[in-house]
N, C-alpha and C. Protein backbone atom coordinates (compact mmCIF):
# COMPACT_ATOMS: atom_id res chain seq x y z
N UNK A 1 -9.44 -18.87 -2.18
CA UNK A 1 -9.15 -17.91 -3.21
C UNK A 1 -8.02 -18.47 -4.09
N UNK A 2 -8.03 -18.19 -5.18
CA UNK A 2 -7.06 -18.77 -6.56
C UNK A 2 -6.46 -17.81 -7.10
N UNK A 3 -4.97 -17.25 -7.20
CA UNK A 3 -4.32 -16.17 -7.44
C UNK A 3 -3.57 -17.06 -9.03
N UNK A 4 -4.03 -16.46 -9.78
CA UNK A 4 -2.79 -16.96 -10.56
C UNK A 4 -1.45 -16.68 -10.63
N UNK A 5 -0.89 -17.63 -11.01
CA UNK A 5 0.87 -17.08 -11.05
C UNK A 5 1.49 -17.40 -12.51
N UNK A 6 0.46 -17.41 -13.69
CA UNK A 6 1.03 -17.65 -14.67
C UNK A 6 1.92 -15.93 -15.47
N UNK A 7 1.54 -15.07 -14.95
CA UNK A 7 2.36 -13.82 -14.94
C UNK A 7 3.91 -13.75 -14.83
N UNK A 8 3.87 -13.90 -13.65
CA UNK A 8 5.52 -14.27 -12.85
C UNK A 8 6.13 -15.16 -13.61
N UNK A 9 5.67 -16.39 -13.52
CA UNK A 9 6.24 -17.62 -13.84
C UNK A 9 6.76 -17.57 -15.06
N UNK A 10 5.93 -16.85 -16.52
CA UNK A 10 5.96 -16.75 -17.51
C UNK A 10 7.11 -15.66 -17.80
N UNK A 11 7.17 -14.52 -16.51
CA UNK A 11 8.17 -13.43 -17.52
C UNK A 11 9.22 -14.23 -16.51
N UNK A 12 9.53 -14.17 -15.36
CA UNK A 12 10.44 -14.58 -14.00
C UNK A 12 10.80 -15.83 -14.00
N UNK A 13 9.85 -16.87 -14.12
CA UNK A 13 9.92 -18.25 -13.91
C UNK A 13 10.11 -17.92 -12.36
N UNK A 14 9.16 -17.57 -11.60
CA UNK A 14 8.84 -17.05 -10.05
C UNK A 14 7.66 -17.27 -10.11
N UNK A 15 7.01 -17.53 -8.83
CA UNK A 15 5.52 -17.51 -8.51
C UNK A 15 5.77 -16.02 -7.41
N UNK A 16 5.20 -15.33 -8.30
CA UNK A 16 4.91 -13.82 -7.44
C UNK A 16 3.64 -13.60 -7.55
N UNK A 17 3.27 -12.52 -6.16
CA UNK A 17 1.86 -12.07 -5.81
C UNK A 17 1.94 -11.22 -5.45
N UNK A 18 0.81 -10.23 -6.18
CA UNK A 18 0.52 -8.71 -5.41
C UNK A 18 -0.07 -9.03 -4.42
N UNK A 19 0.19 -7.91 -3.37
CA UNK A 19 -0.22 -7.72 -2.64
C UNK A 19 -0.63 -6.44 -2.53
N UNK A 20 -1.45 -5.40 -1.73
CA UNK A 20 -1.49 -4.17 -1.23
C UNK A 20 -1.39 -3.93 0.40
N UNK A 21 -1.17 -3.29 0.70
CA UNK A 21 -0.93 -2.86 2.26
C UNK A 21 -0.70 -1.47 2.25
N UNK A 22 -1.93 -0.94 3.18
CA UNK A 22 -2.20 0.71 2.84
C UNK A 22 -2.22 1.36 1.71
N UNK A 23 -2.83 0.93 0.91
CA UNK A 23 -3.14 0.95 -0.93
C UNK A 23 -2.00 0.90 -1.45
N UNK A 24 -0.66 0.62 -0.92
CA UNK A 24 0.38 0.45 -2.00
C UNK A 24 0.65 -0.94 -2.44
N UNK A 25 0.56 -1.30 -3.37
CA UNK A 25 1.20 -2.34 -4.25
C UNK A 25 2.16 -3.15 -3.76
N UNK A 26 2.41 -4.11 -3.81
CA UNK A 26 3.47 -4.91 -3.44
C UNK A 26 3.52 -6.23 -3.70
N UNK A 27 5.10 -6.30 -3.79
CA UNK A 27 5.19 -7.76 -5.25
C UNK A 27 5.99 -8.98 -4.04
N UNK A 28 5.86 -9.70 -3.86
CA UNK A 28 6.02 -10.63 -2.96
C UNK A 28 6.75 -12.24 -3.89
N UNK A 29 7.61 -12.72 -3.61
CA UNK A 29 8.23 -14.50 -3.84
C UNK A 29 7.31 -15.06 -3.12
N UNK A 30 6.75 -15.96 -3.72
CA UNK A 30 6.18 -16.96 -2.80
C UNK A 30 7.60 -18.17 -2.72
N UNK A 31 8.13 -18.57 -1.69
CA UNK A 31 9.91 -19.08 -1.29
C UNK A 31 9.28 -19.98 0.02
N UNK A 32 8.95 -21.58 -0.94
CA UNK A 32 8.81 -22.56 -0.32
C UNK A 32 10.03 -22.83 0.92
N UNK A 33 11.01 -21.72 0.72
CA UNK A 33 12.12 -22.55 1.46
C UNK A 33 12.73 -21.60 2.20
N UNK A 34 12.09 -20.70 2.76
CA UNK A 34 12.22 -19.43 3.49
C UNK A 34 11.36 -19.79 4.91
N UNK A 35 12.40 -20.24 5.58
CA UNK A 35 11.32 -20.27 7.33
C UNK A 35 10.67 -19.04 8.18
N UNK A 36 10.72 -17.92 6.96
CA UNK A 36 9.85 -17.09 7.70
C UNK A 36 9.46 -16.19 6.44
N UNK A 37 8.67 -15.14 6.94
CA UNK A 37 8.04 -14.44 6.44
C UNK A 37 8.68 -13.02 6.02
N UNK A 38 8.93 -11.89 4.60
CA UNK A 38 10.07 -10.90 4.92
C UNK A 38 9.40 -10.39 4.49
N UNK A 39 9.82 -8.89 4.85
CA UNK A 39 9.78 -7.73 3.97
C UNK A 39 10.49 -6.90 4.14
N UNK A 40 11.02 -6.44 2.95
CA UNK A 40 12.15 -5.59 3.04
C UNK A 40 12.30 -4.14 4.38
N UNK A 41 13.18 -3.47 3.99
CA UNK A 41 13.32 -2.31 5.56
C UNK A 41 13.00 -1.57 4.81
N UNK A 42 13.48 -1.39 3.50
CA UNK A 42 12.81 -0.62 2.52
C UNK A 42 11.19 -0.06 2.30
N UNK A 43 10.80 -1.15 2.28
CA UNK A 43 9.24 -0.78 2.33
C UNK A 43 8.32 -0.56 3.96
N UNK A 44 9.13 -1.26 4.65
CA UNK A 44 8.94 -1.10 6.16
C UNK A 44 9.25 0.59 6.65
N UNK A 45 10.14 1.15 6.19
CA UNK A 45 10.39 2.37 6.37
C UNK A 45 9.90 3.14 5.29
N UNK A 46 9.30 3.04 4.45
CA UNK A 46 8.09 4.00 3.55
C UNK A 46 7.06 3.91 4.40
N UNK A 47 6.49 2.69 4.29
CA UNK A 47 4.90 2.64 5.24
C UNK A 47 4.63 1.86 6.23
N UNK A 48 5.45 2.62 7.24
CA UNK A 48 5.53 2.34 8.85
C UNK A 48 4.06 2.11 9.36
N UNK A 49 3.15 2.81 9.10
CA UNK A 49 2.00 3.43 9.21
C UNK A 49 1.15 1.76 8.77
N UNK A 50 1.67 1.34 7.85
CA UNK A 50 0.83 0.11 7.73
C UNK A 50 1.37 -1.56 8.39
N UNK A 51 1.92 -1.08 9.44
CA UNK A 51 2.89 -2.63 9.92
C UNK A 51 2.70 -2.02 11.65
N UNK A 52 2.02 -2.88 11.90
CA UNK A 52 2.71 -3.05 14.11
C UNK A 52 3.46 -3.45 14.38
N UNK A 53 4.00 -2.77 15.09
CA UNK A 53 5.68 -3.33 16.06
C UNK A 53 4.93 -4.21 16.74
N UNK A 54 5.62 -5.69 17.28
CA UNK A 54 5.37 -6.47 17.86
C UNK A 54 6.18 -6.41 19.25
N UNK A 55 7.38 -5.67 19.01
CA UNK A 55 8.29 -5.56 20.04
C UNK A 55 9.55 -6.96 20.36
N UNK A 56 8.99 -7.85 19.66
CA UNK A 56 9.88 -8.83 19.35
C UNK A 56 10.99 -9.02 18.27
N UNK A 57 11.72 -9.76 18.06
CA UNK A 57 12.70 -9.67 17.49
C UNK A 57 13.25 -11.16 17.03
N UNK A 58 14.02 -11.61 15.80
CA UNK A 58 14.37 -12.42 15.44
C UNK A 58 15.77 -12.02 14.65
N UNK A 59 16.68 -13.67 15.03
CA UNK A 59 18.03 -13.44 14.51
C UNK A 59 17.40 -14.56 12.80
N UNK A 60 17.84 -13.54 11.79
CA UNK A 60 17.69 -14.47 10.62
C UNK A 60 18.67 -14.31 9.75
N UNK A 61 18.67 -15.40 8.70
CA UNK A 61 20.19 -15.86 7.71
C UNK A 61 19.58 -14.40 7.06
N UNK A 62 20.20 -13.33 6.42
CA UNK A 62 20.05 -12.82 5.29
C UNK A 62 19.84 -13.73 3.83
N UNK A 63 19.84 -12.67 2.77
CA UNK A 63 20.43 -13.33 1.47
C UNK A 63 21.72 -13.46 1.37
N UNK A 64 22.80 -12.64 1.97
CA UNK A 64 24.04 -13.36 1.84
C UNK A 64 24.42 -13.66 2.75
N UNK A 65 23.60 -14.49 3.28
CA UNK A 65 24.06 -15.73 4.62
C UNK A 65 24.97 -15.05 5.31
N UNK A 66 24.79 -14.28 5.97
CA UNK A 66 25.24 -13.46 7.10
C UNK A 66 23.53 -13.08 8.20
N UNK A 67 24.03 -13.79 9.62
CA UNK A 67 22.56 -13.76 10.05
C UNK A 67 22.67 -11.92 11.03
N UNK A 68 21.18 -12.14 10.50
CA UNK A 68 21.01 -10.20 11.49
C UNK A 68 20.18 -10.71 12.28
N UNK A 69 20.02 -9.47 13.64
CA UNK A 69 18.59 -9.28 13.99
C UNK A 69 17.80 -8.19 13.37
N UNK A 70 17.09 -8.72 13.36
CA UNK A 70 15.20 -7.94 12.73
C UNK A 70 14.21 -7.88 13.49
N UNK A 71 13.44 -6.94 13.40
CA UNK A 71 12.48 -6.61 13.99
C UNK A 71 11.30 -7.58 13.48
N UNK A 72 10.16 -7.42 14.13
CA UNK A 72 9.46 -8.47 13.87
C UNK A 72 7.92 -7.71 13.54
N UNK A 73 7.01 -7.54 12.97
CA UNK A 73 6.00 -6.86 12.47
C UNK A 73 4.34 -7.56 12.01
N UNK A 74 3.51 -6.96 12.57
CA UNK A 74 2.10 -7.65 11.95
C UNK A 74 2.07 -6.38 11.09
N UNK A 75 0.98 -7.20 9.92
CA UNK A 75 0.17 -6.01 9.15
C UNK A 75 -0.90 -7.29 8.15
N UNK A 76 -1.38 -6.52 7.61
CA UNK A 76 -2.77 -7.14 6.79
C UNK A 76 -2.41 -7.08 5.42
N UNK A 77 -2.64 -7.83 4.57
CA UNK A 77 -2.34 -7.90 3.28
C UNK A 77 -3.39 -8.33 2.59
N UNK A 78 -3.89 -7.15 1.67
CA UNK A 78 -4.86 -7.30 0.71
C UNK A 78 -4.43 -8.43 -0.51
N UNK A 79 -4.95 -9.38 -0.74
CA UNK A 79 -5.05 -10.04 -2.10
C UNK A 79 -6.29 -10.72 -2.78
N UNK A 80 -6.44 -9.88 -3.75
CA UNK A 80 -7.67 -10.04 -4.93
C UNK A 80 -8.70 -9.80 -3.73
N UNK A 81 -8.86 -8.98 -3.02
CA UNK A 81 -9.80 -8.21 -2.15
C UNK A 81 -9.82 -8.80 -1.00
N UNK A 82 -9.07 -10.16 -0.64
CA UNK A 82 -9.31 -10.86 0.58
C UNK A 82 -8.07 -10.47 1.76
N UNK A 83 -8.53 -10.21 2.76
CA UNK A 83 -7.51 -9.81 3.78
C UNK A 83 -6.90 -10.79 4.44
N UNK A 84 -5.92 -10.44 4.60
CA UNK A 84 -4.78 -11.81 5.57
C UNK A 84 -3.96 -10.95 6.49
N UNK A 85 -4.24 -11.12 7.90
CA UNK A 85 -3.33 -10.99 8.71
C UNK A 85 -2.21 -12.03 8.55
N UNK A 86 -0.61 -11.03 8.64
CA UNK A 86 0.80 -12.17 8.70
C UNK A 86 1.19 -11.06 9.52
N UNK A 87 2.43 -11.78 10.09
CA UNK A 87 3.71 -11.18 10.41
C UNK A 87 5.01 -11.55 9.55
N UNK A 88 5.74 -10.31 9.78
CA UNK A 88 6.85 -10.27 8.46
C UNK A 88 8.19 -9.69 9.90
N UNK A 89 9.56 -10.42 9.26
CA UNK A 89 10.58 -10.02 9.96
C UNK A 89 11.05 -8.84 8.82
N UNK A 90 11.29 -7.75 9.10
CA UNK A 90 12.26 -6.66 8.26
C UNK A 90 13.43 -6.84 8.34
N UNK A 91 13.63 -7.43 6.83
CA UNK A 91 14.66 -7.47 6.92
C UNK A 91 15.79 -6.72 5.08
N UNK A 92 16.78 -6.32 5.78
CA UNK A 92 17.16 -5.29 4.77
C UNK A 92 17.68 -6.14 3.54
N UNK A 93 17.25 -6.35 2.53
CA UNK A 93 17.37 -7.30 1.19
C UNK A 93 17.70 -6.03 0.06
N UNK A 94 18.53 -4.78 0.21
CA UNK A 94 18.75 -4.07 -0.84
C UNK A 94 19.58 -4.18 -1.75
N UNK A 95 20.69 -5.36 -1.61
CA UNK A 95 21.08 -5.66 -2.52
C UNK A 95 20.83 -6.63 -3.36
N UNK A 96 20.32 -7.46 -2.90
CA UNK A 96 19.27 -8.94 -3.57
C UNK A 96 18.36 -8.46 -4.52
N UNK A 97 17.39 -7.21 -3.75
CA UNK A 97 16.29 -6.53 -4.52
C UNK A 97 16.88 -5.60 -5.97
N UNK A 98 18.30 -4.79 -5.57
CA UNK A 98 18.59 -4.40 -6.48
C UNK A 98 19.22 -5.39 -7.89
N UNK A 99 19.94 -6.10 -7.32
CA UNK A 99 20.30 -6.92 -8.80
C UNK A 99 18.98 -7.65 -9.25
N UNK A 100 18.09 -8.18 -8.40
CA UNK A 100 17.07 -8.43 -9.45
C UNK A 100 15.94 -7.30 -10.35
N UNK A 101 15.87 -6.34 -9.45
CA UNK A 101 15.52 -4.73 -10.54
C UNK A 101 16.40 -4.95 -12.02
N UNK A 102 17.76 -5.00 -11.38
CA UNK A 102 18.60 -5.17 -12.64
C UNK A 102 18.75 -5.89 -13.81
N UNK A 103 18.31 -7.38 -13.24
CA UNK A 103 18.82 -8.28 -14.49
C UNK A 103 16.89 -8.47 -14.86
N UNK A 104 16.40 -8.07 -14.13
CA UNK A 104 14.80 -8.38 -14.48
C UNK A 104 13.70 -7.02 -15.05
N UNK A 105 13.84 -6.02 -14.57
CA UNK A 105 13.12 -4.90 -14.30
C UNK A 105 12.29 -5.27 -13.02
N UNK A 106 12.07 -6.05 -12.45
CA UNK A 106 10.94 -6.63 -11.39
C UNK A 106 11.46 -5.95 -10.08
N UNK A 107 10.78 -5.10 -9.51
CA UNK A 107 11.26 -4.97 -7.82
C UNK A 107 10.35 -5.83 -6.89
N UNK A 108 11.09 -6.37 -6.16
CA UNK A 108 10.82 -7.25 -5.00
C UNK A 108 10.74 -6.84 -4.03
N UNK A 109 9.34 -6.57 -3.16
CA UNK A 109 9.46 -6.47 -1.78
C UNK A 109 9.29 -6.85 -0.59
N UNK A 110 9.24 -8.37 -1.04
CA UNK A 110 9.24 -9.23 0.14
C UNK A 110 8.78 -10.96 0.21
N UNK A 111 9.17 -11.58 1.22
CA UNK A 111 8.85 -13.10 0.71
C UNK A 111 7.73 -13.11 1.20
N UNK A 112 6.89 -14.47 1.05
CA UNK A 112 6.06 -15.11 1.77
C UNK A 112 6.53 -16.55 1.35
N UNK A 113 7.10 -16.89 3.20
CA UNK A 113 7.61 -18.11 3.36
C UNK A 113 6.77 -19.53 3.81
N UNK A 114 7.28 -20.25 4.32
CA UNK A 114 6.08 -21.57 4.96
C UNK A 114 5.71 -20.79 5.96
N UNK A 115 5.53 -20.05 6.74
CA UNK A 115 4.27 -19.30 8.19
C UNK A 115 3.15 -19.09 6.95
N UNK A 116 3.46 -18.16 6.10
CA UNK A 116 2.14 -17.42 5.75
C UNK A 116 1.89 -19.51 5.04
N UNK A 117 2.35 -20.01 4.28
CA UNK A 117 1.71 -20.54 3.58
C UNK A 117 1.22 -21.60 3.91
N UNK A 118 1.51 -22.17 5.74
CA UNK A 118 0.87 -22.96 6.40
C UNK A 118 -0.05 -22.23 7.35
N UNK A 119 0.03 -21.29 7.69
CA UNK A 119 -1.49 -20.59 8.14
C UNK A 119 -2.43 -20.22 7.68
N UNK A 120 -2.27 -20.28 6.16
CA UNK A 120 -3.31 -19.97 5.08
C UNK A 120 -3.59 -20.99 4.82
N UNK A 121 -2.95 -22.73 5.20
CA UNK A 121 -3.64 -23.33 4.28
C UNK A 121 -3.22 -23.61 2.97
N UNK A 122 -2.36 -22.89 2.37
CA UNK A 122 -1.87 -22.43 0.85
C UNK A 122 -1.56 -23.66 0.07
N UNK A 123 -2.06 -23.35 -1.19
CA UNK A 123 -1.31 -24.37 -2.13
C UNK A 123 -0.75 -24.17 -3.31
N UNK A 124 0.38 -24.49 -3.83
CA UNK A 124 1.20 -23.63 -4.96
C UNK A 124 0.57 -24.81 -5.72
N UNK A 125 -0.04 -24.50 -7.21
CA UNK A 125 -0.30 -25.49 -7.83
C UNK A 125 0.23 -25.28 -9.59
N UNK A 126 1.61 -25.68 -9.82
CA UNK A 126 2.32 -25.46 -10.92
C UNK A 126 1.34 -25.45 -12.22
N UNK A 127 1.36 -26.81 -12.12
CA UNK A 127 0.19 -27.20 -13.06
C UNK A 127 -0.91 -26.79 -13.75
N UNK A 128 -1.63 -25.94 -13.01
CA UNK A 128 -2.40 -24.58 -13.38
C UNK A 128 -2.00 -23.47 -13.05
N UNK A 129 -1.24 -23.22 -12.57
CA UNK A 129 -0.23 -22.06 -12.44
C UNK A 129 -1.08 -21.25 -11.70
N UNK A 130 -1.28 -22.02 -10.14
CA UNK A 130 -2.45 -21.20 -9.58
C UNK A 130 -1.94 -21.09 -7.98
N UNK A 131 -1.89 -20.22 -7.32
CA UNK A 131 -2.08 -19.98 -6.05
C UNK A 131 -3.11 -20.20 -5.42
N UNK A 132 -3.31 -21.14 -4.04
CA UNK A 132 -4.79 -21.28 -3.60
C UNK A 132 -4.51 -21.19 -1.99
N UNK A 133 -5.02 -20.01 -1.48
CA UNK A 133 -5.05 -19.31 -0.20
C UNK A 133 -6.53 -19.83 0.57
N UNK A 134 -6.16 -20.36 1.77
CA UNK A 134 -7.29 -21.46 2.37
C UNK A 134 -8.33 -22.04 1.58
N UNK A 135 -7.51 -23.00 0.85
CA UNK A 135 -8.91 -23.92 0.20
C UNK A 135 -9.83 -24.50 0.76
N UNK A 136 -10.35 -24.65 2.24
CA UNK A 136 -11.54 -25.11 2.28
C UNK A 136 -12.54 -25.02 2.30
């Protein structure tokens, strides 16, 4: 599948992707340099209902490099109709998310780091300004 990212890139200079999970919307970084997978507590605590507790747990850097523990979560993520099981650590990014609301209008609710984008296969392709989720 081929997501474009000439959207993002063009207003953000970001490669962002919707996503849906339990029909809500959701705007995702694709963050080559993020060793895991996030989503905010924010959206984790709206729609509990669409994420499994794994019962596990991880210590991770925040955004202001202060490390927490987080809970650790599966759920399914709709994109351009194709489903992807990931797991996401919750982790609370409300002030990161808010200054970029701020200086952008854009709300952010979560990364997709190297897990999702080496279990998919993924390929960020600048050049055509294309996302490509298991190319083979």
């Amino acid at each position: 599948m081929n997501y474009s990212l000439s959207e993002g890139l063009l207003k953000l200079s970001m490669p962002l992707v919707t996503a849906r999970v339990c029909g809500i919307n959701l705007t995702f970084l694709i963050d080559t340099g993020s060793t895991h997978n996030v989503i905010a507590s924010f959206v984790y605590e709206q729609i509990k209902n669409g994420f499994i507790v794994t019962g596990q747990s991880n210590k991770v850097m925040g955004v202001d490099g202060k490390y927490q523990d987080v809970n650790i979560v599966n759920t399914t993520l709709e994109i351009e109709g194709v489903e992807i099981k990931t797991k996401f650590n919750v982790v609370d990014m409300s002030d990161a998310v808010m200054q970029l609301q701020d200086e952008t209008g854009m709300q952010l609710h979560g990364l997709l780091g190297i897990p999702f984008l080496m279990d998919n296969k993924s390929i960020i392709d600048f050049t055509k300004q294309e996302f490509i989720i298991n190319p083979l």
